[in-house]
N, C-alpha and C. Protein backbone atom coordinates (compact mmCIF):
# COMPACT_ATOMS: atom_id res chain seq x y z
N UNK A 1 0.84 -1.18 0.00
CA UNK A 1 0.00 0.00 0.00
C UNK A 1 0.89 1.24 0.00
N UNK A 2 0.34 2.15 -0.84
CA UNK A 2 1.37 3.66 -0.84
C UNK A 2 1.41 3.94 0.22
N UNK A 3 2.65 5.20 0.98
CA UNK A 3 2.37 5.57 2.03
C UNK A 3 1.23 6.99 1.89
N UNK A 4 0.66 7.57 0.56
CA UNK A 4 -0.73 8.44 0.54
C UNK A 4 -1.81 7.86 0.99
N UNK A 5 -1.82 6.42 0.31
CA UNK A 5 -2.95 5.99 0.87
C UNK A 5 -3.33 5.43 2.62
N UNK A 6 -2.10 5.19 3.17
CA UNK A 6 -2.22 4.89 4.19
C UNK A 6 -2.34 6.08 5.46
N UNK A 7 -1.85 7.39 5.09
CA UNK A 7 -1.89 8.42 5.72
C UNK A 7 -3.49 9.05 5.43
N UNK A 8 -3.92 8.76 4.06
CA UNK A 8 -5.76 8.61 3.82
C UNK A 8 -6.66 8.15 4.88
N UNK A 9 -6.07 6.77 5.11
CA UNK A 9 -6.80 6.26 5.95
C UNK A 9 -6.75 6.10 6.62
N UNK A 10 -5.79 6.47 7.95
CA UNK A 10 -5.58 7.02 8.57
C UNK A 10 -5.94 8.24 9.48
N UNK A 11 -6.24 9.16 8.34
CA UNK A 11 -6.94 10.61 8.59
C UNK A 11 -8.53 9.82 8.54
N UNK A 12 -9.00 9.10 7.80
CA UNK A 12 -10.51 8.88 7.84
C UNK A 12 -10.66 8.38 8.97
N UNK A 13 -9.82 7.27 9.79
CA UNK A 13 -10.31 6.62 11.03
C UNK A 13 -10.02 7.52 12.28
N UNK A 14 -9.13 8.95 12.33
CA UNK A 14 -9.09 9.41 12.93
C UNK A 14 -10.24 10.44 13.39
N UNK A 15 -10.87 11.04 12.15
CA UNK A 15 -12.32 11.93 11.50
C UNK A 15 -13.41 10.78 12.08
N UNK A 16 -13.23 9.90 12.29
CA UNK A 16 -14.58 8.72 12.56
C UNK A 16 -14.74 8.63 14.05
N UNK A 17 -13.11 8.51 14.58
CA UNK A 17 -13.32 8.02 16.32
C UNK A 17 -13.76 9.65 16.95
N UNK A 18 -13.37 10.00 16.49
CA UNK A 18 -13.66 11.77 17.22
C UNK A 18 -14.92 12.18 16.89
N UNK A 19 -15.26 11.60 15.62
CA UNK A 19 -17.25 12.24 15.42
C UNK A 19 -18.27 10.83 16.77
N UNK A 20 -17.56 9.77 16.61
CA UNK A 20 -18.06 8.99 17.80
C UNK A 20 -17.90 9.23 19.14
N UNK A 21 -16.67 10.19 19.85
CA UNK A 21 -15.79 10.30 20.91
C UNK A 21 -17.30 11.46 21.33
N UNK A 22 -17.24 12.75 20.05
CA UNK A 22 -17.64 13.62 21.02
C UNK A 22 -19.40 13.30 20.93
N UNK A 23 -19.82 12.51 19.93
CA UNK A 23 -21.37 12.12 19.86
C UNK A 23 -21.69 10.95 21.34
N UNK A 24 -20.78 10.62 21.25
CA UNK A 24 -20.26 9.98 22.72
C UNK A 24 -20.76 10.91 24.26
N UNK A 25 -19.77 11.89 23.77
CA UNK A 25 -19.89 12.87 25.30
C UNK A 25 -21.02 13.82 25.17
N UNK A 26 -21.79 13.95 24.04
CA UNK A 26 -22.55 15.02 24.29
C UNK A 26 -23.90 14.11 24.41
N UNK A 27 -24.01 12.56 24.67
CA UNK A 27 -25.06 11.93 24.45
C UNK A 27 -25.23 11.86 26.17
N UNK A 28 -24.13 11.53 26.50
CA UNK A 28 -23.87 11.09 27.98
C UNK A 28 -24.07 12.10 28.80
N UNK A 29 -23.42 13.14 28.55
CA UNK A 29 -23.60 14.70 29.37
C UNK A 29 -24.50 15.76 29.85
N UNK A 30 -24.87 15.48 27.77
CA UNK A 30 -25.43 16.95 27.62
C UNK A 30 -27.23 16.61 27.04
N UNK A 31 -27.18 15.58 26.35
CA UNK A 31 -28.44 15.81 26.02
C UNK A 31 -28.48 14.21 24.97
N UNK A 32 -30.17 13.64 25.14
CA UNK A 32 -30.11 12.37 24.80
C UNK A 32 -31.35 11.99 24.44
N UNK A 33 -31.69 11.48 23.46
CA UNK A 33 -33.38 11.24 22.59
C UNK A 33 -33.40 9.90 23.26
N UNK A 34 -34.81 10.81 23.10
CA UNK A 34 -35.85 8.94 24.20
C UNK A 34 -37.80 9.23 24.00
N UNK A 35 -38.10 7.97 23.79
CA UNK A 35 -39.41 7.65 23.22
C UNK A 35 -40.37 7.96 24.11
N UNK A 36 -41.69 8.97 24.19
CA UNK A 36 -42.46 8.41 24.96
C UNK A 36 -43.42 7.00 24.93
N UNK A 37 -43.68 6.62 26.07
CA UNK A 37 -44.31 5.66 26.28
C UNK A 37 -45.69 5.80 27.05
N UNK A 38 -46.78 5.90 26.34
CA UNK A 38 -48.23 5.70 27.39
C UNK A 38 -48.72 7.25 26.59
N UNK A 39 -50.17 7.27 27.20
CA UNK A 39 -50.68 8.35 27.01
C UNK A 39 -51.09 9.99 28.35
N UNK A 40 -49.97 9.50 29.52
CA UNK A 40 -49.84 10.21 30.78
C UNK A 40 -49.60 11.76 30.20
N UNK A 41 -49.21 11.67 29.21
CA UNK A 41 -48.76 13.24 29.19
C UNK A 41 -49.80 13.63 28.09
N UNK A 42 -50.59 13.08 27.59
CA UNK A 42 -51.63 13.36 26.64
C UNK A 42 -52.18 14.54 26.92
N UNK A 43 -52.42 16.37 26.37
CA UNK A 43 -52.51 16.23 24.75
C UNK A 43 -50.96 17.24 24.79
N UNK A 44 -49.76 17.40 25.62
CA UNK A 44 -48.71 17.80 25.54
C UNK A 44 -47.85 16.78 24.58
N UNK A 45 -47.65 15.95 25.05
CA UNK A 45 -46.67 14.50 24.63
C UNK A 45 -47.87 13.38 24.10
N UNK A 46 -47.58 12.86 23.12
CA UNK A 46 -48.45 11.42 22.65
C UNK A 46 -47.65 9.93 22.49
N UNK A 47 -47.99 9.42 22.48
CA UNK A 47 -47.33 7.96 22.49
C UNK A 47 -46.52 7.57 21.03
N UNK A 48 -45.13 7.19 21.67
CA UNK A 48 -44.34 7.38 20.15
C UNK A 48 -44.27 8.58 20.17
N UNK A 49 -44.14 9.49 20.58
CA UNK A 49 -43.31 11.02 20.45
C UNK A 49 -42.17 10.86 20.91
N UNK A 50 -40.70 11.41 20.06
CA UNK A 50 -39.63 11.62 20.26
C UNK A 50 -39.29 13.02 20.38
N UNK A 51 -38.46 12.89 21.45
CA UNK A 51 -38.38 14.22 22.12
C UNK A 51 -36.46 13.92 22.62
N UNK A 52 -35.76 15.16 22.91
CA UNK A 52 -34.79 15.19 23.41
C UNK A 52 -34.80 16.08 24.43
N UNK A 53 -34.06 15.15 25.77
CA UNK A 53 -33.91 15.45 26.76
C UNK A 53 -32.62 16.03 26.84
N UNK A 54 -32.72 17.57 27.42
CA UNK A 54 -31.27 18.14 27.94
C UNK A 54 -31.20 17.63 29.55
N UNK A 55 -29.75 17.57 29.93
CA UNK A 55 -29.16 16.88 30.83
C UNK A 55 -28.71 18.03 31.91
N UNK A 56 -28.99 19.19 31.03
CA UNK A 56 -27.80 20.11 32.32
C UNK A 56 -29.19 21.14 32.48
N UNK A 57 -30.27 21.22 32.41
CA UNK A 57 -30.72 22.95 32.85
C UNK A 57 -31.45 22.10 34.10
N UNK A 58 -31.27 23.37 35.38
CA UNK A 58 -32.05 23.33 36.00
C UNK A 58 -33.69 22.98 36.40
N UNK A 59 -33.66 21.81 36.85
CA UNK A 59 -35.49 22.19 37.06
C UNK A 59 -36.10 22.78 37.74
N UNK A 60 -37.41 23.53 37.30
CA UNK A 60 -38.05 24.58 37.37
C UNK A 60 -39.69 23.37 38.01
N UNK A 61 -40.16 24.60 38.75
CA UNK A 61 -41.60 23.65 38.55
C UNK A 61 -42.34 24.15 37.62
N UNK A 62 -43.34 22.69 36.99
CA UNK A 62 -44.33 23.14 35.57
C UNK A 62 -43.20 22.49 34.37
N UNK A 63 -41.40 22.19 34.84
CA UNK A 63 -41.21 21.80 33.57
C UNK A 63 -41.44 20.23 33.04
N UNK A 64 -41.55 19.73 32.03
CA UNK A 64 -41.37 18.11 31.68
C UNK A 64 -40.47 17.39 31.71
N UNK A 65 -39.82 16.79 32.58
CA UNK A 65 -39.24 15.99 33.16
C UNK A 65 -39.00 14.72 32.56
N UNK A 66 -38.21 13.36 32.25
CA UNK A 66 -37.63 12.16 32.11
C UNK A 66 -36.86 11.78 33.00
N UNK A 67 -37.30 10.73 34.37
CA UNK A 67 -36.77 9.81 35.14
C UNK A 67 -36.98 8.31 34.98
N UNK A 68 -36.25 8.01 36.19
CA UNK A 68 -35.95 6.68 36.58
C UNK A 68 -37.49 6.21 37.16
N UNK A 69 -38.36 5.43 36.41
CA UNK A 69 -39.23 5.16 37.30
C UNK A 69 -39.00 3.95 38.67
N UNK A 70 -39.90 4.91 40.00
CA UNK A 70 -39.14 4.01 41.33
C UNK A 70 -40.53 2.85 41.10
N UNK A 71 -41.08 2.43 40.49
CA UNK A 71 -42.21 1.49 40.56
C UNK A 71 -41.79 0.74 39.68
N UNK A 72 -41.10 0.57 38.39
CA UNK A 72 -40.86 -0.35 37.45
C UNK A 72 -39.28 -0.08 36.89
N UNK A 73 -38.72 -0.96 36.12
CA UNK A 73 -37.66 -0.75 35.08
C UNK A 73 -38.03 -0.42 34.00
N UNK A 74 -38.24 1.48 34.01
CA UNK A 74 -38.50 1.86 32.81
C UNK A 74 -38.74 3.49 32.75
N UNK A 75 -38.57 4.41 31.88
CA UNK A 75 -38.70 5.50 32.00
C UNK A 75 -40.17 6.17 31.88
N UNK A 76 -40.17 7.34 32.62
CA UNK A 76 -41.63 8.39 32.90
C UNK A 76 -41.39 9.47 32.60
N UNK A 77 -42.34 9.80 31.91
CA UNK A 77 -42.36 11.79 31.39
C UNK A 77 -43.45 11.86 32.12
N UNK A 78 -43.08 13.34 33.14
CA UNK A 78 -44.40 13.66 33.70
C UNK A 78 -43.92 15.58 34.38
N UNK A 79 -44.64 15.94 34.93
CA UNK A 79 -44.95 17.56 34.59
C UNK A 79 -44.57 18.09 36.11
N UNK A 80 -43.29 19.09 36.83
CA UNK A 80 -43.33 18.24 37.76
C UNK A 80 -44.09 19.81 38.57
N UNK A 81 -44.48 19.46 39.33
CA UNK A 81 -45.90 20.07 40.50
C UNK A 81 -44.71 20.42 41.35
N UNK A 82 -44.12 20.27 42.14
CA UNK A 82 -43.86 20.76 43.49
C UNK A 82 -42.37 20.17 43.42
N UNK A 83 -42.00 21.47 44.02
CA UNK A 83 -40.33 21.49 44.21
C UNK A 83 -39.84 21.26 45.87
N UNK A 84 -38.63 20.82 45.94
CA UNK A 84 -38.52 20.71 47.88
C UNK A 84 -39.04 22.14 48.00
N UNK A 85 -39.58 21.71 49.13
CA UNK A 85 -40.13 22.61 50.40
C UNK A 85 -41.61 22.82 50.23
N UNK A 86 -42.22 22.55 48.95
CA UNK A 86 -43.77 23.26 48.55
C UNK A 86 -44.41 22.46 49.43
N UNK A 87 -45.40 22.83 49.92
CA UNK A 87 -46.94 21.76 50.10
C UNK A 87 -47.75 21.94 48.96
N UNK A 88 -48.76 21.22 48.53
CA UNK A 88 -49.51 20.85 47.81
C UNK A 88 -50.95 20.34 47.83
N UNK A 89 -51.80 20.92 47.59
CA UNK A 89 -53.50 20.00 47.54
C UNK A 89 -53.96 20.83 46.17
N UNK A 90 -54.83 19.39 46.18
CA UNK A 90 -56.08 20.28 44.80
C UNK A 90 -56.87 19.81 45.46
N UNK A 91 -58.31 20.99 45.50
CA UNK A 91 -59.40 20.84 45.57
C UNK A 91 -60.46 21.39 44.48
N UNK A 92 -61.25 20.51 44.25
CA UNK A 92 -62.16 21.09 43.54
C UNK A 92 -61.43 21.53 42.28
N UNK A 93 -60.92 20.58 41.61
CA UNK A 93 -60.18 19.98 40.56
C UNK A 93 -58.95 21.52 40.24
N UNK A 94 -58.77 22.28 41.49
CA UNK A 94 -57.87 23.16 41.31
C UNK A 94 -56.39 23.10 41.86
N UNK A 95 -55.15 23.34 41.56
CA UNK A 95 -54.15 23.34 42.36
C UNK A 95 -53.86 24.36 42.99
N UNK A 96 -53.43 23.82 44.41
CA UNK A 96 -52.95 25.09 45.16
C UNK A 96 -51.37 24.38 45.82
N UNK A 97 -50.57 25.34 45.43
CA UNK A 97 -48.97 25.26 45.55
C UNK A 97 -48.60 26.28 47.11
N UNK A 98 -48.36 25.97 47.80
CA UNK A 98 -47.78 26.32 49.22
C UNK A 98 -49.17 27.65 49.50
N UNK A 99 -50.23 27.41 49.17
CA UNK A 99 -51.68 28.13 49.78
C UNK A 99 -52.38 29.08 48.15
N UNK A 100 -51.25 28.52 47.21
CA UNK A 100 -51.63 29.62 46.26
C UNK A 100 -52.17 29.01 45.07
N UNK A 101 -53.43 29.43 44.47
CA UNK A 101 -53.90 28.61 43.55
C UNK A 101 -53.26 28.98 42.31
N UNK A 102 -52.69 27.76 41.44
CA UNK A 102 -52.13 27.38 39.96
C UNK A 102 -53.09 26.92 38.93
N UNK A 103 -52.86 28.39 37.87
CA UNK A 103 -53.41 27.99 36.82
C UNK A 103 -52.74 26.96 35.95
N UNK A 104 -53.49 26.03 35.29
CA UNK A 104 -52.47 24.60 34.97
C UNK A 104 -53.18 24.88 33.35
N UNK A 105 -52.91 25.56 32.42
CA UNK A 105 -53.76 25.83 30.79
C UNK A 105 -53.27 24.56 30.40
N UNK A 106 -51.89 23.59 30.46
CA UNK A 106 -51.96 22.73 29.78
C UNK A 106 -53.43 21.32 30.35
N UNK A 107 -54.08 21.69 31.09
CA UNK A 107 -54.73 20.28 31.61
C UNK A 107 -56.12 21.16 30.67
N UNK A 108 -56.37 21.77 30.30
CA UNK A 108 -57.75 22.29 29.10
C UNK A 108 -58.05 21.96 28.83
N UNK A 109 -58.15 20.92 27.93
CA UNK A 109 -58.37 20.45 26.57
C UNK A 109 -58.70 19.13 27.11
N UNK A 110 -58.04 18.43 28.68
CA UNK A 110 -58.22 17.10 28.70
C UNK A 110 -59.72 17.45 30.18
N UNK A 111 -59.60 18.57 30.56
CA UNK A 111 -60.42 18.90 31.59
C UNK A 111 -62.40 18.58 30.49
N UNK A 112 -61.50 19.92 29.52
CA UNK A 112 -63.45 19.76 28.78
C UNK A 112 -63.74 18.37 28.04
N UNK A 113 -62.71 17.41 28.16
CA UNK A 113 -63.58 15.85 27.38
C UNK A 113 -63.16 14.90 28.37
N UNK A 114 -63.16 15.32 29.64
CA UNK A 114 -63.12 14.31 31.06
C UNK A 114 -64.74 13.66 31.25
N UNK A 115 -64.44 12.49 31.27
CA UNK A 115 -65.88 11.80 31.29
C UNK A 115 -66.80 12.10 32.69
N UNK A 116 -65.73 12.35 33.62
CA UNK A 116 -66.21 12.78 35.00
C UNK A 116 -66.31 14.64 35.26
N UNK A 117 -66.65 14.83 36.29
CA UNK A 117 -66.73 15.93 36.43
C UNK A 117 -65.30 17.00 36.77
N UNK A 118 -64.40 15.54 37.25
CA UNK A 118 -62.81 16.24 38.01
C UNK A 118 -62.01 15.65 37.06
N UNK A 119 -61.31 16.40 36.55
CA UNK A 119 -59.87 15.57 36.23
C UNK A 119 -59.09 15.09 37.49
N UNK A 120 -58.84 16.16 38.53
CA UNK A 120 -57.92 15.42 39.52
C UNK A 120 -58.53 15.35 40.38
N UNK A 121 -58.77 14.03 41.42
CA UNK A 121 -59.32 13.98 42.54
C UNK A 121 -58.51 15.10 44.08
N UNK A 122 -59.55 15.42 44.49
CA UNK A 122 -59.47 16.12 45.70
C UNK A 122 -57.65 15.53 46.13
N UNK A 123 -56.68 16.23 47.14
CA UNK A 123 -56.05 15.43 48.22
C UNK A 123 -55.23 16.45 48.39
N UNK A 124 -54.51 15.96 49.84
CA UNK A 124 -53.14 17.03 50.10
C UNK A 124 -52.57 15.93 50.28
N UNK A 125 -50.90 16.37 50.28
CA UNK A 125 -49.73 16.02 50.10
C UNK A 125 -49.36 15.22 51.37
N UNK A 126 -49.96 15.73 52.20
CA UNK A 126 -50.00 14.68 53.43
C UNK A 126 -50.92 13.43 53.38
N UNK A 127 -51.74 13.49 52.30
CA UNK A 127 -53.14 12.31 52.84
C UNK A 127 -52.13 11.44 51.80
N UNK A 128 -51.69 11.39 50.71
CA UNK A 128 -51.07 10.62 49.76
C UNK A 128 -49.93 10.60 50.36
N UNK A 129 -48.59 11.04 50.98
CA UNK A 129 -47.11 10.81 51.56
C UNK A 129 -46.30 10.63 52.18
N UNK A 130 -47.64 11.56 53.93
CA UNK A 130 -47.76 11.55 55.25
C UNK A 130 -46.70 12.72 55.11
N UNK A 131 -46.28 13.04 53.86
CA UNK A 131 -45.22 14.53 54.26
C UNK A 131 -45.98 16.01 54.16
N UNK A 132 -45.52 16.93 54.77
CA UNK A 132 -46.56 18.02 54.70
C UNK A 132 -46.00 18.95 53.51
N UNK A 133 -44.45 18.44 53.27
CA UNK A 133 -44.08 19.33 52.26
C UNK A 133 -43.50 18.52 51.34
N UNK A 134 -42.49 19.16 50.37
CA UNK A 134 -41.92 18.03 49.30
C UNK A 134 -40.01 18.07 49.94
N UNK A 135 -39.95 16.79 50.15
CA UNK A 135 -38.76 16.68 50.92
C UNK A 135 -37.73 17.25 50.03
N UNK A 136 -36.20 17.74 50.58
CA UNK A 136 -35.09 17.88 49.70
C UNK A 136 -34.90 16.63 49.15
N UNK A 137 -34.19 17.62 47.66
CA UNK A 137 -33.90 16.39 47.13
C UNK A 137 -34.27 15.45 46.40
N UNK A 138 -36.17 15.89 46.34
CA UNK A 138 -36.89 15.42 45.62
C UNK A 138 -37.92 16.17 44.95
N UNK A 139 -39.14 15.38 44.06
CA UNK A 139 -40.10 16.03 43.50
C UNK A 139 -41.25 15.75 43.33
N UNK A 140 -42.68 16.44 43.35
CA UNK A 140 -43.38 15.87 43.21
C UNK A 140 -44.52 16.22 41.55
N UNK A 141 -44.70 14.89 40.87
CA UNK A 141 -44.83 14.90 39.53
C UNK A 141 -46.27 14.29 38.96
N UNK A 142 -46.42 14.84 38.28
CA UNK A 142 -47.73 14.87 37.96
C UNK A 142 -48.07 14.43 36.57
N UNK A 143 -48.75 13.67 35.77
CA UNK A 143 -49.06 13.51 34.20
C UNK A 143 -50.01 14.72 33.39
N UNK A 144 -49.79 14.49 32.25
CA UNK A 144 -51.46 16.18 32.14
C UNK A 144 -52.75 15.65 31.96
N UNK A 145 -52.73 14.25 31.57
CA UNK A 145 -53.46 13.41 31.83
C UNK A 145 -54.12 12.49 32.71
N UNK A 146 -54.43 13.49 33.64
CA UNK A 146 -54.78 12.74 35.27
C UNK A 146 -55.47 11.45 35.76
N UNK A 147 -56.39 11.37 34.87
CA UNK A 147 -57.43 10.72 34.91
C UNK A 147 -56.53 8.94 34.82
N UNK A 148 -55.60 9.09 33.79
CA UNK A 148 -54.20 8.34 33.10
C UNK A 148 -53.43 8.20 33.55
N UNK A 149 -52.64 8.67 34.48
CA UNK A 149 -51.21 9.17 34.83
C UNK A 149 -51.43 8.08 35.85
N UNK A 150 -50.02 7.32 36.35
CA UNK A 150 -49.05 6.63 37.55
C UNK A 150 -48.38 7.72 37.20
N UNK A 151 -48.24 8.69 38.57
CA UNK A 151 -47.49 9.69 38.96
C UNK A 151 -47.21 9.75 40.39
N UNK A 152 -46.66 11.00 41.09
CA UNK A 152 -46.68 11.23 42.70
C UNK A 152 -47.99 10.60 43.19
N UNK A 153 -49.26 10.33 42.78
CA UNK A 153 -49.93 10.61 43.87
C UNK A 153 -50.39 8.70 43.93
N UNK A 154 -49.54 8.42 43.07
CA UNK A 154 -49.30 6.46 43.34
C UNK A 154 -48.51 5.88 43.76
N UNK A 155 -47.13 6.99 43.56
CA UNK A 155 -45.54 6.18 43.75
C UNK A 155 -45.03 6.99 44.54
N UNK A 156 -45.52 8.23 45.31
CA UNK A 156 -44.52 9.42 45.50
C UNK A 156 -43.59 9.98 45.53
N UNK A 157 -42.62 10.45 45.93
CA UNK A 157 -41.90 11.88 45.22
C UNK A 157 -40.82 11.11 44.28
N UNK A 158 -40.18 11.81 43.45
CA UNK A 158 -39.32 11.22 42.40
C UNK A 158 -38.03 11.79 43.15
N UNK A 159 -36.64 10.66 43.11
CA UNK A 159 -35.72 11.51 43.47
C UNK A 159 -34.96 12.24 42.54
N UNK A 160 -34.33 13.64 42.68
CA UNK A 160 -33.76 14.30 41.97
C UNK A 160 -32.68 13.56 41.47
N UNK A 161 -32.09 12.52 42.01
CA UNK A 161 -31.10 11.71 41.58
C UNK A 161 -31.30 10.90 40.05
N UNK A 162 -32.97 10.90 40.21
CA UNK A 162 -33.26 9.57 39.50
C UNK A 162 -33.63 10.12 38.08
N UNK A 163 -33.73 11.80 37.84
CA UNK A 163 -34.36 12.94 36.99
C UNK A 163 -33.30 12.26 35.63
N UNK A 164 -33.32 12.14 34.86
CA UNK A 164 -32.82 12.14 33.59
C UNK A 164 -32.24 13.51 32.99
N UNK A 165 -33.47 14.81 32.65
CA UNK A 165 -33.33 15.59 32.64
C UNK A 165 -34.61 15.94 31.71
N UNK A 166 -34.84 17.27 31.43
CA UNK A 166 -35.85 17.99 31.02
C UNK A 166 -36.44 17.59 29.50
N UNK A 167 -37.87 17.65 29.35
CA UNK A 167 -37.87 16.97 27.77
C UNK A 167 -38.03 18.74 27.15
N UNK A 168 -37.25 18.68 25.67
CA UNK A 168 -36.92 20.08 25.42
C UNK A 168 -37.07 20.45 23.84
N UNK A 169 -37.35 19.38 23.26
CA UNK A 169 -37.60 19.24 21.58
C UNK A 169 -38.49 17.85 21.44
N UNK A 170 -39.65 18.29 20.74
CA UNK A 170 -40.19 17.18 19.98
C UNK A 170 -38.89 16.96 18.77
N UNK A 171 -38.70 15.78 17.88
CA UNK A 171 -38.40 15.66 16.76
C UNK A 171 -39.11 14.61 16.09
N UNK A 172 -39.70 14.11 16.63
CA UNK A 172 -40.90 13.20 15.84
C UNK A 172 -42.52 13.06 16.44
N UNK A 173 -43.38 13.04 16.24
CA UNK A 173 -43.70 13.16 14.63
C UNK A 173 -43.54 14.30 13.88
N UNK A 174 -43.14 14.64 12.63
CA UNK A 174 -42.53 15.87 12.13
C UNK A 174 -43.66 17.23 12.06
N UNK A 175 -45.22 16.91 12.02
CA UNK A 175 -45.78 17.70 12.01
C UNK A 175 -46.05 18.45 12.80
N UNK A 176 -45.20 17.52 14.52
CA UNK A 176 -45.33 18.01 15.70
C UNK A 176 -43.92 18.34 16.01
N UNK A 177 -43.29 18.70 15.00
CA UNK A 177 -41.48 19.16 15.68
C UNK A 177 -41.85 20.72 16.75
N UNK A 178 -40.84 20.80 17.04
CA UNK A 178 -40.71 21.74 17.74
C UNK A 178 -40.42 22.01 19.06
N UNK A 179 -40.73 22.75 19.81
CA UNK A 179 -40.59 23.25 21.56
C UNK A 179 -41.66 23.02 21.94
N UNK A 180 -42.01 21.92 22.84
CA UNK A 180 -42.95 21.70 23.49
C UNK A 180 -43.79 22.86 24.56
N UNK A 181 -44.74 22.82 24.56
CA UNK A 181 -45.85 23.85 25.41
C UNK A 181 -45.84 23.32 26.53
């Protein structure tokens, strides 16, 4: 073999391990596509929606979330309600966050074709956890699909450990690309 061609190929396997090295580190680090599963996040997220999760921003409450589910081997998208320290109840299918009532616009759409009268049943954070607030360290998470959802108020709080990280781009289905609401 010439020594051009071998310095060719050479340079190509070097151009190959480094497009793998850093697709590598930015999969692991920074940000990583993953399927939903179920209809819990229905009409935000649908089943078979691909979405990419960033790894590094802060969570906020109200954002969409990807963890470790503590009830099965398998991942959960869900919406998250309450940050350490909040208390929490809905009554009268309303949320109230440490005494203050939360407008929730994404639950709309599943509120006016709820077969019942509530999307979310009555409770406080104590009758479902025995905690009065949301411990450090953790979170408490919610589906937009209530009626649907294994969330906090089946498994309770998610640990921050177990967070994946934020869902932050649809990319499939294409008619639904974009920044999620």
């Amino acid at each position: 073999m010439k020594e051009s061609t071998k310095k060719e190929m050479f340079s190509w396997i070097k151009s190959i391990a480094l497009a793998f090295i850093i697709a590598f580190m930015c999969r692991h680090f920074f940000f990583t596509p993953t399927t939903v599963f179920g209809e819990s996040m229905s009409p935000t997220f649908h089943e078979h929606d691909r979405i990419v999760v960033s790894k590094t921003t802060k969570i906020e409450r109200f954002d969409v979330i990807v963890f470790n589910a503590p009830d099965a081997d398998k991942h959960y998208i869900k919406r998250v309600i309450g940050l350490p320290g909040d208390s929490i109840e809905v009554l009268d299918d309303v949320l109230y966050v440490n005494g203050k009532e939360i407008k929730e616009p994404y639950l709309l759409e599943n509120k006016k074709d709820a077969p019942l009268s509530k999307l979310t049943w009555d409770f406080t954070l104590k009758e479902i956890t025995g905690k009065s607030s949301v411990p450090k360290g953790f979170y408490f998470v919610m589906g937009d699909n209530r009626l649907y959802s294994n969330d906090s108020r089946s498994f309770g709080f998610v640990s921050a450990d177990s967070v994946i990280g934020e869902a932050k781009f649809r990319f499939y289905p294409l008619q639904k690309i974009g920044i999620p609401k």
